[in-house]
Every structure is written in C-alpha cells, then in structure tokens.
Protein backbone atom coordinates (compact mmCIF):
# COMPACT_ATOMS: atom_id res chain seq x y z
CA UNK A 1 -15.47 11.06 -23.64
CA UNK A 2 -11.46 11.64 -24.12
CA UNK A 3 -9.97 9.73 -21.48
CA UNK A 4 -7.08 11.36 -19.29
CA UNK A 5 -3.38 9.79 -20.47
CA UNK A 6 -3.15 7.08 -17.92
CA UNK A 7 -1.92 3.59 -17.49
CA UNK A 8 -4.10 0.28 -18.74
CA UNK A 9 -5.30 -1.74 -16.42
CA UNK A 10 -7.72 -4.39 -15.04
CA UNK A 11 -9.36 -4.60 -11.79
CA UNK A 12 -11.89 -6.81 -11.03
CA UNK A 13 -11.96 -8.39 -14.61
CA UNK A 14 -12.61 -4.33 -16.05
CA UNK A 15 -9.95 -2.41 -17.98
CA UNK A 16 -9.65 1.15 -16.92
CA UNK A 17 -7.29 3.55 -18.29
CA UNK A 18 -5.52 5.20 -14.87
CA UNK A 19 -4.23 8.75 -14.81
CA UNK A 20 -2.37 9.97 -12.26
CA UNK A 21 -3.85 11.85 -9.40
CA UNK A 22 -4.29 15.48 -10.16
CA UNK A 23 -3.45 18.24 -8.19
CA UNK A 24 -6.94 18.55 -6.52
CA UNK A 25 -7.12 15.19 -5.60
CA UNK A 26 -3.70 15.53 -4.16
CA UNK A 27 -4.68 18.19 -2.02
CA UNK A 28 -7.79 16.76 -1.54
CA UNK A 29 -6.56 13.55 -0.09
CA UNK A 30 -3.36 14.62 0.97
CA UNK A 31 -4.30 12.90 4.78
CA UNK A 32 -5.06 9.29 2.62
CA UNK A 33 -1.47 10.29 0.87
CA UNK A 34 0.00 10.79 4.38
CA UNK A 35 -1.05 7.49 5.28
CA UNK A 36 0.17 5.31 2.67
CA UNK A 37 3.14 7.32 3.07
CA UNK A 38 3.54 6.38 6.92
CA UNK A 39 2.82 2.57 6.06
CA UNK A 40 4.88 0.12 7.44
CA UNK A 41 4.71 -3.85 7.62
CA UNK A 42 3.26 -3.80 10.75
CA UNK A 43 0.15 -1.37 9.44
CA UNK A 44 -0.14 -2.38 6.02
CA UNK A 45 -3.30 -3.92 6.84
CA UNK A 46 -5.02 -1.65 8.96
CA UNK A 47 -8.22 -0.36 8.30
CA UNK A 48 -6.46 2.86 7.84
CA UNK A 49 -4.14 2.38 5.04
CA UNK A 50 -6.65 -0.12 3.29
CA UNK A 51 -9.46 2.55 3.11
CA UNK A 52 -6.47 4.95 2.09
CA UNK A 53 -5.42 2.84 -0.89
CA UNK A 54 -8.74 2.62 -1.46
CA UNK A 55 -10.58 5.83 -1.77
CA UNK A 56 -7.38 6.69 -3.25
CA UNK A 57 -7.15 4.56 -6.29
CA UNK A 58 -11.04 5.38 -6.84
CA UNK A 59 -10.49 9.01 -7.04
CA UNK A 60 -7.66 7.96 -9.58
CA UNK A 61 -10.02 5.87 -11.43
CA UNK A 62 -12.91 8.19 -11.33
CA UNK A 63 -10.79 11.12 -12.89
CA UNK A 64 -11.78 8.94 -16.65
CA UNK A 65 -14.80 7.02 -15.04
CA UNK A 66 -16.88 9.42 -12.85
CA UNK A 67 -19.50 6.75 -12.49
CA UNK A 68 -17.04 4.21 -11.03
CA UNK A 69 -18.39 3.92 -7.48
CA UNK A 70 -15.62 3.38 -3.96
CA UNK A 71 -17.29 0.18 -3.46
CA UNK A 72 -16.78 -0.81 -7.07
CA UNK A 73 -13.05 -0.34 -6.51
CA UNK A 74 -13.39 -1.95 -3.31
CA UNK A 75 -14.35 -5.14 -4.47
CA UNK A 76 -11.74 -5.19 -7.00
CA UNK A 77 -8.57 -4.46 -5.27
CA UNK A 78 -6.89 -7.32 -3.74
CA UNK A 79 -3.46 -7.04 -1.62
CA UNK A 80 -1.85 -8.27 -4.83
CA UNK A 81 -2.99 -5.63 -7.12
CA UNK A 82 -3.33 -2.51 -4.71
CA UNK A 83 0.39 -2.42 -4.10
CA UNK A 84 1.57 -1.92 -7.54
CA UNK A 85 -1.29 0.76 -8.28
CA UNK A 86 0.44 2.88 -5.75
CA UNK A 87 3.22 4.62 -7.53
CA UNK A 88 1.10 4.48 -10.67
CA UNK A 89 -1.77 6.49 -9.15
CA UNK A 90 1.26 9.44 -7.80
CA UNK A 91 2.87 9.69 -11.06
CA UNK A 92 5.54 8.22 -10.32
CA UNK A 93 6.81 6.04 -13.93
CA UNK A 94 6.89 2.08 -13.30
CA UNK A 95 10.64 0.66 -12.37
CA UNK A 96 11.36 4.32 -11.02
CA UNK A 97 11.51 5.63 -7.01
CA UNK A 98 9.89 9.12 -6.28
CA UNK A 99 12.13 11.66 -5.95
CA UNK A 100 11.16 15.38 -5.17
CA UNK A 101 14.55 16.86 -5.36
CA UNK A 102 15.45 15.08 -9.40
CA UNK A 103 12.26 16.44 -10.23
CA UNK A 104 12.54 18.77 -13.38
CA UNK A 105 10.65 20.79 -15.30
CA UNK A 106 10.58 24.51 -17.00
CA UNK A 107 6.94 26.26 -15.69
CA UNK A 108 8.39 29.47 -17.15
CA UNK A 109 5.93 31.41 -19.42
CA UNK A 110 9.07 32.89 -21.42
C-alpha cells in the first residue's frame, strides 16, 4: 500500500507516517476541529478537547493505516506528544502559525 505524504512519527513505540487531514475528514470533524480550536488552559484537559485530539489524530493516522483502531491511538498519546501532533495533523508545516489569509495557491485549470 502507497502511503499518503505525511510526517514520521512514533506513538506508542510504532512509527506511522502522518498525512494531513483531508478535506473529508475536515468536514467530517469540523465540531472536534472547533474544539481544539476553542481550547484554552483552563479546558485543555477536558474530556472534550482530549477525545477531540483524539479521534482527531486517529482519523489522521488511519488515512495510511485503516486498521489503526481510536483506542490504539488512545493509548499512545500522552499530553506530551498530542500537542505537537496538532498543527501537523491540519497541515500546517512545523515552526510555522496557520494563516488563512497568506494562504496561496493557483486552482486554475488554465
């Protein structure tokens, strides 16, 4: 199986290969997306962000390992690993800060 281009890296003592979300999943979990989004120090541990981060990072690890289970990922996230994954999993290039309006690109067909 050709994995997605993605981003090396070990969870729970596995290497996975981690793509970005793609646009299904974004839509798809755009309410987990809204969370993470909303965190703050005072709810970065609440059960909602956690199982946001969560189920989020699986579907990003499931796009190259569909067998990878949520309670796989689960067990190997950790609140010193998740945090990084993050950007990673929204495309966003390490060392860089999203940012809608510098995005670029021509989608012209001409």
């Amino acid at each position: 199986m050709k994995l997605m281009p993605g981003t090396n890296v070990e969870l729970g003592g596995v290497n996975y290969q981690i793509p970005p979300l793609n646009f299904n999943n974004l839509e798809k979990f755009a309410d987990d997306i809204d969370a993470i989004k909303n965190m703050t120090e005072a709810n970065v541990f609440s059960r909602e962000v956690i199982s946001a981060i969560r189920r989020l990072v699986h579907a990003a690890v499931a796009q190259n390992y569909p067998d990878v289970t949520v309670e796989q990922i689960g067990a190997a996230l950790t609140p010193v690993n998740a945090p990084p994954l993050i950007p990673l999993i929204m495309g966003v290039p390490a060392g860089k800060k999203a940012s809608p309006e510098k995005a670029t690109g021509d989608l012209s067909t001409g």
